[in-house]
N, C-alpha and C. Protein backbone atom coordinates (compact mmCIF):
# COMPACT_ATOMS: atom_id res chain seq x y z
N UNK A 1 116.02 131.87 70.19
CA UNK A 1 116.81 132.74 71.04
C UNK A 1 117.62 131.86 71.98
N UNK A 2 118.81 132.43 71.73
CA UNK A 2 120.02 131.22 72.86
C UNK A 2 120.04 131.96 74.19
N UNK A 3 120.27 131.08 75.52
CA UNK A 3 120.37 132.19 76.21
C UNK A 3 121.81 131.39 77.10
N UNK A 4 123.20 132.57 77.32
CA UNK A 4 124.39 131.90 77.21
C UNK A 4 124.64 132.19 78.98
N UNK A 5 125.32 131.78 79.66
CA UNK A 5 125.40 131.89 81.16
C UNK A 5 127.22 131.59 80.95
N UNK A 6 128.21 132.30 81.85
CA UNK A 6 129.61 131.95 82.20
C UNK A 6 130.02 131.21 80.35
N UNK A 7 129.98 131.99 79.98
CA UNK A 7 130.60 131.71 78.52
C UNK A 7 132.42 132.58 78.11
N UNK A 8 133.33 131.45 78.41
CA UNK A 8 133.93 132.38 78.44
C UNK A 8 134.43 133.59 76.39
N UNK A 9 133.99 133.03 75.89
CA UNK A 9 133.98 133.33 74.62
C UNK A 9 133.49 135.09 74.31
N UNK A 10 131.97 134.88 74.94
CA UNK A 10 131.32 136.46 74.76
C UNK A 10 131.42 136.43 76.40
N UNK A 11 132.02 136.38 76.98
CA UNK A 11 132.40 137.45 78.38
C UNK A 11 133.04 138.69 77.79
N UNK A 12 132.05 139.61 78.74
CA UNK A 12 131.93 141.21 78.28
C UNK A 12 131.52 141.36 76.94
N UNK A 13 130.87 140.66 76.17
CA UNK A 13 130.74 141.18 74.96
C UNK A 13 129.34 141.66 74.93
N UNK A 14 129.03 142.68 74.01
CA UNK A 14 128.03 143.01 74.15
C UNK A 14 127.59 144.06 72.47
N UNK A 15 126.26 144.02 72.35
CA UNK A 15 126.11 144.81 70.35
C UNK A 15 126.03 143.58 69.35
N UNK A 16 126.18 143.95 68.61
CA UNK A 16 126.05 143.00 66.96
C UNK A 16 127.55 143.21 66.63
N UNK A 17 127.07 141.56 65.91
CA UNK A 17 128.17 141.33 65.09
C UNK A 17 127.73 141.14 63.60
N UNK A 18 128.28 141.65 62.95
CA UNK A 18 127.95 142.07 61.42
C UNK A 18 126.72 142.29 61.06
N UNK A 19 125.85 142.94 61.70
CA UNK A 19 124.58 143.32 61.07
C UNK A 19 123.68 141.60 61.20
N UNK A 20 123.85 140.56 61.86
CA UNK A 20 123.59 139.01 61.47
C UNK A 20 122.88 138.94 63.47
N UNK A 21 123.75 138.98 64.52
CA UNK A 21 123.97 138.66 65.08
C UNK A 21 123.54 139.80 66.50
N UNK A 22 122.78 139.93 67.29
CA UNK A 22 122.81 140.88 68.64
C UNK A 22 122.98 140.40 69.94
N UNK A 23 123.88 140.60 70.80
CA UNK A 23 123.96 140.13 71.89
C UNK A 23 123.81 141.08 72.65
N UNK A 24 122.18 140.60 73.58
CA UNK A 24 122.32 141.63 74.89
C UNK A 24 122.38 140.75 75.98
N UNK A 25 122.67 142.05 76.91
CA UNK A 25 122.84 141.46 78.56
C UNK A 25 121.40 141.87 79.33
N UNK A 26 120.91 140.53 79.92
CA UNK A 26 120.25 140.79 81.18
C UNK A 26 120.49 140.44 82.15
N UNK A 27 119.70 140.66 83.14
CA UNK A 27 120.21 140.07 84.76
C UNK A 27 120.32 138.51 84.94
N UNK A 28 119.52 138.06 83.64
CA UNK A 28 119.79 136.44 84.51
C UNK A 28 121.10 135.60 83.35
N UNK A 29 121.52 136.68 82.42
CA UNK A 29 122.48 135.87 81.60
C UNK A 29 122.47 136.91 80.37
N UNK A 30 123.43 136.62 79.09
CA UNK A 30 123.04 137.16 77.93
C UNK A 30 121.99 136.25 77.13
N UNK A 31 122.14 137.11 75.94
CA UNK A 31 120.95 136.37 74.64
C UNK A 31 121.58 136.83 73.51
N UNK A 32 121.79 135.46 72.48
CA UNK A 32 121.65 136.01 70.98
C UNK A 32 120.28 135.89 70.30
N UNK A 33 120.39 137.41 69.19
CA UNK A 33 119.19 136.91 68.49
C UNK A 33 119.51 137.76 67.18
N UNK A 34 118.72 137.55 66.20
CA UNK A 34 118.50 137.82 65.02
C UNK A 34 118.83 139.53 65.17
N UNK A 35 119.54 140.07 64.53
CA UNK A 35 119.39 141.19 64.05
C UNK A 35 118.58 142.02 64.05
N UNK A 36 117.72 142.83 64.41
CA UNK A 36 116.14 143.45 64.13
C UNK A 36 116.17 144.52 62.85
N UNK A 37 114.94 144.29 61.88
CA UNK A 37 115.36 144.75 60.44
C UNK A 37 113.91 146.07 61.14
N UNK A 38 114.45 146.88 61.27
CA UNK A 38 113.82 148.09 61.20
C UNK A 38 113.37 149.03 60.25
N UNK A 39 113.86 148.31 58.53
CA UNK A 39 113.34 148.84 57.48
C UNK A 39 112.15 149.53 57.50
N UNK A 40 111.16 148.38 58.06
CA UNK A 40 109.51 149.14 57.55
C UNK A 40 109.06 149.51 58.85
N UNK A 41 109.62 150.35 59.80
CA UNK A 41 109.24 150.86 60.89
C UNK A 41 109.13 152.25 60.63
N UNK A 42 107.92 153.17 60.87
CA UNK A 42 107.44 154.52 60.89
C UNK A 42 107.08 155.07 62.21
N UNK A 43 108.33 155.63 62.21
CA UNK A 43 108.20 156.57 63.71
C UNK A 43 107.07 157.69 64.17
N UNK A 44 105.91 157.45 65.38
CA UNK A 44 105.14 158.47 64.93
C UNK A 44 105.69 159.84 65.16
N UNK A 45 104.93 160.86 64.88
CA UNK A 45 105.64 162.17 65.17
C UNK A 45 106.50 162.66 66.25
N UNK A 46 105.53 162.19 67.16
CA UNK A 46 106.18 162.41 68.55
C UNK A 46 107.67 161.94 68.79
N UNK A 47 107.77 160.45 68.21
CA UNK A 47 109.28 159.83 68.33
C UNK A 47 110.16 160.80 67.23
N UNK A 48 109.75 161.10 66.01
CA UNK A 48 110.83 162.16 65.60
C UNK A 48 110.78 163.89 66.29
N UNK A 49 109.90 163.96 66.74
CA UNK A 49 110.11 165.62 67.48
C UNK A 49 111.21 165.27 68.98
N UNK A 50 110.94 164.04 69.68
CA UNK A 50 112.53 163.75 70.26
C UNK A 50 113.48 163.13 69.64
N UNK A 51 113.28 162.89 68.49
CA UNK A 51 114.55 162.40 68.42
C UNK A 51 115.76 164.04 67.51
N UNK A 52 115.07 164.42 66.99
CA UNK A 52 115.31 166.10 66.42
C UNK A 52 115.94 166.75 67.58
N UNK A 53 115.20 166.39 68.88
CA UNK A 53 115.25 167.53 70.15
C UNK A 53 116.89 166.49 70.75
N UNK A 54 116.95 165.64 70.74
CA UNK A 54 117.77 165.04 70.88
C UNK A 54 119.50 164.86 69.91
N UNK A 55 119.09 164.83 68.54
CA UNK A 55 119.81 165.12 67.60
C UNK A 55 120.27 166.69 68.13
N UNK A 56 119.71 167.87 68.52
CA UNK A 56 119.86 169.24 68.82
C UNK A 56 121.09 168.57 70.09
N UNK A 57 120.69 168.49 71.10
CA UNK A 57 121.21 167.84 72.24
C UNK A 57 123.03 167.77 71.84
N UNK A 58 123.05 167.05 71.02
CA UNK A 58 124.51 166.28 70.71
C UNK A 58 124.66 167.35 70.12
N UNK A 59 124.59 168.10 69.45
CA UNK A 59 125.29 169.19 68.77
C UNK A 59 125.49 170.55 69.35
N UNK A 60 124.67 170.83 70.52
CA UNK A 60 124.56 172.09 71.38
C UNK A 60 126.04 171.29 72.50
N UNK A 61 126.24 169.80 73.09
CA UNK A 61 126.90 169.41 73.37
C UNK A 61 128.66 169.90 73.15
N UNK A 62 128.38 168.80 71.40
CA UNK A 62 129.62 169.18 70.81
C UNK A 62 130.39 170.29 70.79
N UNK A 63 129.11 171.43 70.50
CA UNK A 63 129.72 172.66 70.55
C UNK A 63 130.31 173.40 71.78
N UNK A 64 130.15 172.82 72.81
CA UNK A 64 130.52 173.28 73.91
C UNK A 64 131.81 172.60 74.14
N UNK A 65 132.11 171.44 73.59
CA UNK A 65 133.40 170.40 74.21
C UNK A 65 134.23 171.29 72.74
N UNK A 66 133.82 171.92 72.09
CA UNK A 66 134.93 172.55 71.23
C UNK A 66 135.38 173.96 71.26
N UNK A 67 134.61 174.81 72.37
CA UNK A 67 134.86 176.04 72.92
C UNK A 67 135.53 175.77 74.57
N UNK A 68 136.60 176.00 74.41
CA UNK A 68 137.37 175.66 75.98
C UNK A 68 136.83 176.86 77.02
N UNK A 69 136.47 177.43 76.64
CA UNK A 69 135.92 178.56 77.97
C UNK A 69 134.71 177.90 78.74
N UNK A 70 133.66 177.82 77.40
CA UNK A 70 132.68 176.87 77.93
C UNK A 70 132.95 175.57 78.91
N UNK A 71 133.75 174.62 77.54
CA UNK A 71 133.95 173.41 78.45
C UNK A 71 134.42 173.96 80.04
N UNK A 72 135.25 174.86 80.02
CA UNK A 72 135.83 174.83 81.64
C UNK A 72 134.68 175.30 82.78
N UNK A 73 134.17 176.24 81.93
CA UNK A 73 132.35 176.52 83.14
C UNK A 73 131.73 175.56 83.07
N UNK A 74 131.39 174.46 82.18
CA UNK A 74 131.12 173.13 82.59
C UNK A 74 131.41 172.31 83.35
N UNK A 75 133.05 172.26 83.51
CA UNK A 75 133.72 171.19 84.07
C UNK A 75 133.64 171.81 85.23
N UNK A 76 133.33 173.13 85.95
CA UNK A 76 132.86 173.63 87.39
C UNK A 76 131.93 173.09 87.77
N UNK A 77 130.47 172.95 87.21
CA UNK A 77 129.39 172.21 87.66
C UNK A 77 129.29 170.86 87.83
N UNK A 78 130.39 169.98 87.40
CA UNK A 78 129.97 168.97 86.97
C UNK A 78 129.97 167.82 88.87
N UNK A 79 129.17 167.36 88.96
CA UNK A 79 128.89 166.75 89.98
C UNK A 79 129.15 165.17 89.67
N UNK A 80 130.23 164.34 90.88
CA UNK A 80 130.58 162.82 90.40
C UNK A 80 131.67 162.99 89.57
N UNK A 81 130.97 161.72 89.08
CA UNK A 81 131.77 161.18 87.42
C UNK A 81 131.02 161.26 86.45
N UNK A 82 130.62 162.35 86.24
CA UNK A 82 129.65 163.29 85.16
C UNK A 82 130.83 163.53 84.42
N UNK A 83 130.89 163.63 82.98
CA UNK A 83 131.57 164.42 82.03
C UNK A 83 130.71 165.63 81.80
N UNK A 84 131.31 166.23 81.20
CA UNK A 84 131.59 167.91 79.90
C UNK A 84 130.18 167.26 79.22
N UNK A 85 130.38 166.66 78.42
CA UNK A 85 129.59 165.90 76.93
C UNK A 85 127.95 166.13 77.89
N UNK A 86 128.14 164.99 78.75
CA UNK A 86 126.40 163.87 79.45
C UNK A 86 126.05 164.96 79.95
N UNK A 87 127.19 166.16 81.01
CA UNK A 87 125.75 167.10 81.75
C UNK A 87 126.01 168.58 80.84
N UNK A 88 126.26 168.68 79.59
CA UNK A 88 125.50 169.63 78.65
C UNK A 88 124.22 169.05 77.94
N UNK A 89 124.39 167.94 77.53
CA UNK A 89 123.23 166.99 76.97
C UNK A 89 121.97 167.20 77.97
N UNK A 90 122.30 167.13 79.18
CA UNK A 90 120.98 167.16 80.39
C UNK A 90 120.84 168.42 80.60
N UNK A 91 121.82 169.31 80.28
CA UNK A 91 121.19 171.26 80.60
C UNK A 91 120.15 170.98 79.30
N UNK A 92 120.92 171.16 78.30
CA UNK A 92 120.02 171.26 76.97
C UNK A 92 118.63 170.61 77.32
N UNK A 93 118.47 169.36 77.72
CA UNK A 93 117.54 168.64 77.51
C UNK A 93 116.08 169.21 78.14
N UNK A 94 117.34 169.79 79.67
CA UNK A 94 116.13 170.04 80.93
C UNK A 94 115.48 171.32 80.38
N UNK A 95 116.12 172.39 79.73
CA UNK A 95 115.98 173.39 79.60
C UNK A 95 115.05 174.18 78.07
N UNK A 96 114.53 172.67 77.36
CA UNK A 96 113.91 172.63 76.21
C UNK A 96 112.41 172.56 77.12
């Protein structure tokens, strides 16, 4: 594992590069490392009943950013620099 400090090359960079390569950011610098092969990983139940409840999430979402009545009673509540999308995702979420 490399760990890169004032690089100007990957400044701001951040994700994989071709499936080979991951660069994350932490507080004391970034890191490259290997790819992680998640092939033989088995989620137990619990991680797929959120991730389902979550998958629901983005689509109860979507559907709202594609009905403009909705979106606009959304865009009333929305508190900050909250979007439409993040605080339907958190009604849905809170409200499961």
């Amino acid at each position: 594992m490399a760990r890169i400090k004032n690089n100007i090359i990957l400044h701001g960079a951040s994700g994989h590069i071709g499936k080979q390569v991951v660069i994350k950011q932490y507080a004391y610098g970034k890191v490259l490392s290997k790819f992680p092969d998640m092939s033989n990983i088995k989620p137990s139940k619990k991680q797929e009943e959120k991730r389902n409840k979550f998958s629901d999430a983005v689509a109860y979402a979507k559907g709202i950013l594609k009905n403009e009545q909705l979106k606009n009673a959304y865009r009333q509540k929305l508190k900050g620099k909250q979007t439409v999308y993040h605080f339907a995702l958190q009604q849905y979420l809170l409200s499961q």
